[in-house]
N, C-alpha and C. Protein backbone atom coordinates (compact mmCIF):
# COMPACT_ATOMS: atom_id res chain seq x y z
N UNK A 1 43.14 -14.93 60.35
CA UNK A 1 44.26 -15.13 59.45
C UNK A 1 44.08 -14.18 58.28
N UNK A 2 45.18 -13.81 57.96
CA UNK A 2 45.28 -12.75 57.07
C UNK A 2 45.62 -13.37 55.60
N UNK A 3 44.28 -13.10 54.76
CA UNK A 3 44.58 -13.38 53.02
C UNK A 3 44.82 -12.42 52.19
N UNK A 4 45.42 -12.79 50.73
CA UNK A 4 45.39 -11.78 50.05
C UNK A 4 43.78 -12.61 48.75
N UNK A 5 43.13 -11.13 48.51
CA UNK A 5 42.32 -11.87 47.38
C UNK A 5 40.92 -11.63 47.83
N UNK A 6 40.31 -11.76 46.65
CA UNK A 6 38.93 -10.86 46.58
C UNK A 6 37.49 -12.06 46.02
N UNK A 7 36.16 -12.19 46.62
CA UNK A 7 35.71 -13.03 46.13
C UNK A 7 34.24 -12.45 46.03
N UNK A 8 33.73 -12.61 44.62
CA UNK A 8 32.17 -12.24 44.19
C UNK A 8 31.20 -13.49 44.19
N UNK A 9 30.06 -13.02 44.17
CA UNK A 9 29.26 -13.73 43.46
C UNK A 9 27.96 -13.24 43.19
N UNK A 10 27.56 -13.76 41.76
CA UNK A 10 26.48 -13.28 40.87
C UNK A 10 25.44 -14.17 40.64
N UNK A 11 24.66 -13.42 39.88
CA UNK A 11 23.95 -14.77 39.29
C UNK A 11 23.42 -13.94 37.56
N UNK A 12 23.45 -14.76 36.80
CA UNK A 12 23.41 -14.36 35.62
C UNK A 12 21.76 -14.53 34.97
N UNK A 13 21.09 -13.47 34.54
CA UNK A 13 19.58 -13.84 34.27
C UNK A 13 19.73 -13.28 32.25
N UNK A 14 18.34 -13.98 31.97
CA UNK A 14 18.49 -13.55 30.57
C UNK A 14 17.05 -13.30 30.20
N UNK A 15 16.57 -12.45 29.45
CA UNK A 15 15.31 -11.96 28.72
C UNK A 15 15.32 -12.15 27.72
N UNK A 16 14.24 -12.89 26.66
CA UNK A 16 13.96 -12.53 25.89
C UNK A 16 12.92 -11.44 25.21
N UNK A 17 13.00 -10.92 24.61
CA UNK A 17 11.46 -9.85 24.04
C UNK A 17 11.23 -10.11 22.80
N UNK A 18 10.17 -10.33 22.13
CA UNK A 18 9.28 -10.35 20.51
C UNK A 18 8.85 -9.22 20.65
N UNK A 19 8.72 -8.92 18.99
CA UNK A 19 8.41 -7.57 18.70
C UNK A 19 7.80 -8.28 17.52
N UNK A 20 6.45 -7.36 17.01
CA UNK A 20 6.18 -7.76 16.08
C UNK A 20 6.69 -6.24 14.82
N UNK A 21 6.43 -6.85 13.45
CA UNK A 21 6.86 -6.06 12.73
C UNK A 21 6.04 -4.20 12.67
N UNK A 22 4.78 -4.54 13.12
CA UNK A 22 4.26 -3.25 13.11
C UNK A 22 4.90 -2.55 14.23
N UNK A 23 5.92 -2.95 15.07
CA UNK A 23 6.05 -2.69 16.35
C UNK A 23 7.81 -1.45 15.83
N UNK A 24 8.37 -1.89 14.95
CA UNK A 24 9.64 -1.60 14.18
C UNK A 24 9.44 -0.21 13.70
N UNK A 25 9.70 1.04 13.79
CA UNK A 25 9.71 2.59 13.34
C UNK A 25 9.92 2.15 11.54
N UNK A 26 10.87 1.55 10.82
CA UNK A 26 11.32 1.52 9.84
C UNK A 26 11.69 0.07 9.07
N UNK A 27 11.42 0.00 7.87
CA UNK A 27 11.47 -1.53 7.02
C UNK A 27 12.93 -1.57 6.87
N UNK A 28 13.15 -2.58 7.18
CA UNK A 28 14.49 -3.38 7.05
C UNK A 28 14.65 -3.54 5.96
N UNK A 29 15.66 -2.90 4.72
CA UNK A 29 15.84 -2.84 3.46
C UNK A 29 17.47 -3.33 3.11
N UNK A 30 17.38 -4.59 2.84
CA UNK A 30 18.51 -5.57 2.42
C UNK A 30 19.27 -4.69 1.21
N UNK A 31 20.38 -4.23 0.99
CA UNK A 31 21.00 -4.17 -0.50
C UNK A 31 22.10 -4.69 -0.56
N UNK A 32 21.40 -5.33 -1.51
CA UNK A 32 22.87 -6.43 -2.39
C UNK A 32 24.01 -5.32 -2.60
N UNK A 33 25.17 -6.22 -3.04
CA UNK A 33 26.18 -5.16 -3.51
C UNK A 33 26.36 -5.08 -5.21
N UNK A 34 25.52 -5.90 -5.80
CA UNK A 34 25.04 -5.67 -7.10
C UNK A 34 23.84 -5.62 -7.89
N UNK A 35 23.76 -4.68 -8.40
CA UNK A 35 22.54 -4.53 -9.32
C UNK A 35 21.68 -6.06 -9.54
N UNK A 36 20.39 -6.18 -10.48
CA UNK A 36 19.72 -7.69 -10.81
C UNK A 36 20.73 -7.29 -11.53
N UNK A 37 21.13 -8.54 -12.51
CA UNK A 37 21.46 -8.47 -13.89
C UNK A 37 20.09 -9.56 -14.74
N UNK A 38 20.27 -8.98 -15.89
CA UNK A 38 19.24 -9.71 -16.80
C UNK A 38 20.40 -10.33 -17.69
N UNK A 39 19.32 -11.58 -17.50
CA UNK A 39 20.01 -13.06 -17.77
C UNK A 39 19.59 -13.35 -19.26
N UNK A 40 19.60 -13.72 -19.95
CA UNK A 40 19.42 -13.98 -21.48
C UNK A 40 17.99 -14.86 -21.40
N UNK A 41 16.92 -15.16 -22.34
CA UNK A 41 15.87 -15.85 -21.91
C UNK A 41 16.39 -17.63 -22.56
N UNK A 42 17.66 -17.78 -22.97
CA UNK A 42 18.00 -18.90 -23.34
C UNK A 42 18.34 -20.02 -22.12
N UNK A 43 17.43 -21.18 -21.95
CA UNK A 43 17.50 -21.85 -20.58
C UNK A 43 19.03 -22.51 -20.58
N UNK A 44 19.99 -22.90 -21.56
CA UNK A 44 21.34 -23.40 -21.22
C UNK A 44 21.91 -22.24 -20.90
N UNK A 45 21.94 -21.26 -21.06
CA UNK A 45 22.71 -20.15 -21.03
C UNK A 45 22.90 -19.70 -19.38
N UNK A 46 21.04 -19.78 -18.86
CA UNK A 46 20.84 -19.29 -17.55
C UNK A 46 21.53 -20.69 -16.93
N UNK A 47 21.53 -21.80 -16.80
CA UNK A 47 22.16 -22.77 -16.54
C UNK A 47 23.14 -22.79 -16.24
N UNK A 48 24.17 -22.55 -17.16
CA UNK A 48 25.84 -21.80 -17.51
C UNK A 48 25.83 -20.71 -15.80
N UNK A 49 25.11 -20.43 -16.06
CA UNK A 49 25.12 -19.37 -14.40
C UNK A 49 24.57 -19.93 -13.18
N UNK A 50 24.27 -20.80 -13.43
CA UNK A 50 24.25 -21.72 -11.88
C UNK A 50 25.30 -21.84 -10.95
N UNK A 51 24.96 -21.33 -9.84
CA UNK A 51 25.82 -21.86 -8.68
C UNK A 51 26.38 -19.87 -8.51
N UNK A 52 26.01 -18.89 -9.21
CA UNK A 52 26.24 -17.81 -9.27
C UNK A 52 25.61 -16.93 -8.97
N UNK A 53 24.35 -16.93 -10.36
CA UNK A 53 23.32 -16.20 -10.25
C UNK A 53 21.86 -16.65 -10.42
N UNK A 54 21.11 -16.16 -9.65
CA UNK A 54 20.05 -17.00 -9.30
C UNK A 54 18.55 -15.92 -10.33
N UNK A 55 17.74 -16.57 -10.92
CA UNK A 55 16.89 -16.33 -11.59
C UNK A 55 15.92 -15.82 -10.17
N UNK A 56 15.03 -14.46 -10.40
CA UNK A 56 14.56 -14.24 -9.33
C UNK A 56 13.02 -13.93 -10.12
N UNK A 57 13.18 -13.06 -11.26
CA UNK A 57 11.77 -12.87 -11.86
C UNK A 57 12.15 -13.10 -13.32
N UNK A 58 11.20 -13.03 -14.52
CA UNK A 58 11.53 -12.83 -15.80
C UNK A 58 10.85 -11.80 -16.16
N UNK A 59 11.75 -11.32 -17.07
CA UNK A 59 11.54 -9.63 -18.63
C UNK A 59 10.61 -10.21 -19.16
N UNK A 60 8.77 -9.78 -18.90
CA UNK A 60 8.29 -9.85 -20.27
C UNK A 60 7.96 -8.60 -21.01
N UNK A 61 7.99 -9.19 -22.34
CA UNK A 61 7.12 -7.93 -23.26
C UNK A 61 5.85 -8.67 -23.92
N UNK A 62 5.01 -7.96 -23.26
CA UNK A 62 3.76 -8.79 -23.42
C UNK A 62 3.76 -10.34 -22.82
N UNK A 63 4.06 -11.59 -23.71
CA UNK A 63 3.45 -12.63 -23.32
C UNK A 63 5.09 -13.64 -23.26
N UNK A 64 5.71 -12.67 -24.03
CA UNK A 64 7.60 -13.03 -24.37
C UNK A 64 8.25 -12.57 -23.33
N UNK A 65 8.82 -14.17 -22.96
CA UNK A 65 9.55 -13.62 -22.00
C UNK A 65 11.42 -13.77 -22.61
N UNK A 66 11.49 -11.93 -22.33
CA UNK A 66 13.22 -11.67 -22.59
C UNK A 66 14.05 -11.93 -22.40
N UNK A 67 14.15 -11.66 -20.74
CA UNK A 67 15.03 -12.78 -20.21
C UNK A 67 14.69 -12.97 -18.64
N UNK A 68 15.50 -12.90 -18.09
CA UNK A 68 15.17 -13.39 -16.22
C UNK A 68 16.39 -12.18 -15.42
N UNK A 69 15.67 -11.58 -14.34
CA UNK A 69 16.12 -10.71 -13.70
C UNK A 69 16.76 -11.65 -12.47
N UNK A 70 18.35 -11.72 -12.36
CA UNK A 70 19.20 -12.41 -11.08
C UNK A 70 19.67 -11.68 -10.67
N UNK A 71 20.02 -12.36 -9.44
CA UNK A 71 21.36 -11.72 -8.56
C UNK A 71 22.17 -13.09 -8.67
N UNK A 72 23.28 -12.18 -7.66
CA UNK A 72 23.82 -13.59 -7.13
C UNK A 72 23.37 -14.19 -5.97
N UNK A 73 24.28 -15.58 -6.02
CA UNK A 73 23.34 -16.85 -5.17
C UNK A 73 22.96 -15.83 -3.83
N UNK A 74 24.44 -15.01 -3.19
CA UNK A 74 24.60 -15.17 -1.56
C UNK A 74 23.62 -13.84 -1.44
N UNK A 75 23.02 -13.13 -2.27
CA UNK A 75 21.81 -12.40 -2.12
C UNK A 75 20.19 -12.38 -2.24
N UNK A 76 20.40 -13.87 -2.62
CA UNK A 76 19.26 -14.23 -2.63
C UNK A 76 19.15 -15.10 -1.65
N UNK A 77 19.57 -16.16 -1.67
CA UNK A 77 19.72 -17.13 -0.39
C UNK A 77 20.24 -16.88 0.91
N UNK A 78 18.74 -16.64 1.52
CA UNK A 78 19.33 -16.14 3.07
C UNK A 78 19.85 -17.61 3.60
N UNK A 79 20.39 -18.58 3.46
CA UNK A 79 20.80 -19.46 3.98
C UNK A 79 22.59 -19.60 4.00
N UNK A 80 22.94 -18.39 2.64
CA UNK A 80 24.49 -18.44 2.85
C UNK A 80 24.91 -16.87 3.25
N UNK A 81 24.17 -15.73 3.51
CA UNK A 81 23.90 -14.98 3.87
C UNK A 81 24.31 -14.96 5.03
N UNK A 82 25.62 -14.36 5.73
CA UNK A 82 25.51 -14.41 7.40
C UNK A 82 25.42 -15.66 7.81
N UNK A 83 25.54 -16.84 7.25
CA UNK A 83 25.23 -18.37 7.94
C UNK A 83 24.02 -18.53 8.32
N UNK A 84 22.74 -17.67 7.56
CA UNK A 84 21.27 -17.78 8.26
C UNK A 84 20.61 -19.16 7.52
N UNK A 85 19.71 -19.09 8.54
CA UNK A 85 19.22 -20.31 7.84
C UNK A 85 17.61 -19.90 7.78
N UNK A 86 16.48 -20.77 7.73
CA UNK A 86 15.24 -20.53 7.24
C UNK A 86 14.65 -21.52 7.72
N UNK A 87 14.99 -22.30 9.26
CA UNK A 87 13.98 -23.11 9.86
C UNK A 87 14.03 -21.85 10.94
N UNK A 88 12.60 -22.12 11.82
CA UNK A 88 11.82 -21.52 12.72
C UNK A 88 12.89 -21.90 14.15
N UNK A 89 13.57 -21.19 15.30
CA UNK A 89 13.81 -21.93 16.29
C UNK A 89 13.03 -22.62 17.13
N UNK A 90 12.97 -23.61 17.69
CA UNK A 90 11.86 -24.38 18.93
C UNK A 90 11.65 -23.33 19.52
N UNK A 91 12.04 -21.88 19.89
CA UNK A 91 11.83 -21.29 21.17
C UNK A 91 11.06 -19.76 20.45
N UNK A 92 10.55 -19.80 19.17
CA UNK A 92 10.19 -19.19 18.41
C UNK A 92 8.72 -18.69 18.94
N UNK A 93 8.20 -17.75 18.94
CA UNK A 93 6.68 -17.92 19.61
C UNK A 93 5.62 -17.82 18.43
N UNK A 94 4.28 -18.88 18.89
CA UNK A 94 4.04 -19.23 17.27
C UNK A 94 3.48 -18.19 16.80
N UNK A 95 2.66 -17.28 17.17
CA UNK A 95 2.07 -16.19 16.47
C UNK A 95 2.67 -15.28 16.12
């Protein structure tokens, strides 16, 4: 008997590979799309910038500290970043 029509079949496989970092030609270098900004060393002030900019180091001169070097939140927090997050997967290999 005569059909019209065509029929495959596959099978679908998947690999994973780890690499470790010495294994990489070149360092993976993140840039924000803004400069730190320096934050005032007044703690309501840096406060006032919550939910914005995130305190990452502080300005000292000598033992005074000036103020605090931020970004904003979504460059510091790889968790809103791309939707990444910062738990390990189960399928992670431990070393």
């Amino acid at each position: 008997e005569q059909v019209i029509g065509w029929i495959s079949a596959g099978t679908v496989t998947q690999q994973r590979i780890y690499i470790s970092r010495s294994q990489v030609p070149t360092q993976y270098v993140f840039q924000c799309e803004a400069a730190d900004t320096l934050l005032p060393p007044d703690t309501d002030l840096v406060r006032n910038f919550a939910g914005v900019y995130v305190p990452v180091y502080s300005k000292n001169l000598g033992q005074t500290i000036v103020g605090y070097w931020s970004n904003y939140v979504t460059c510091v927090d790889c968790r809103l970043f791309n939707g990444g997050v910062n738990k390990k997967p189960v399928w992670w290999p431990i070393n």
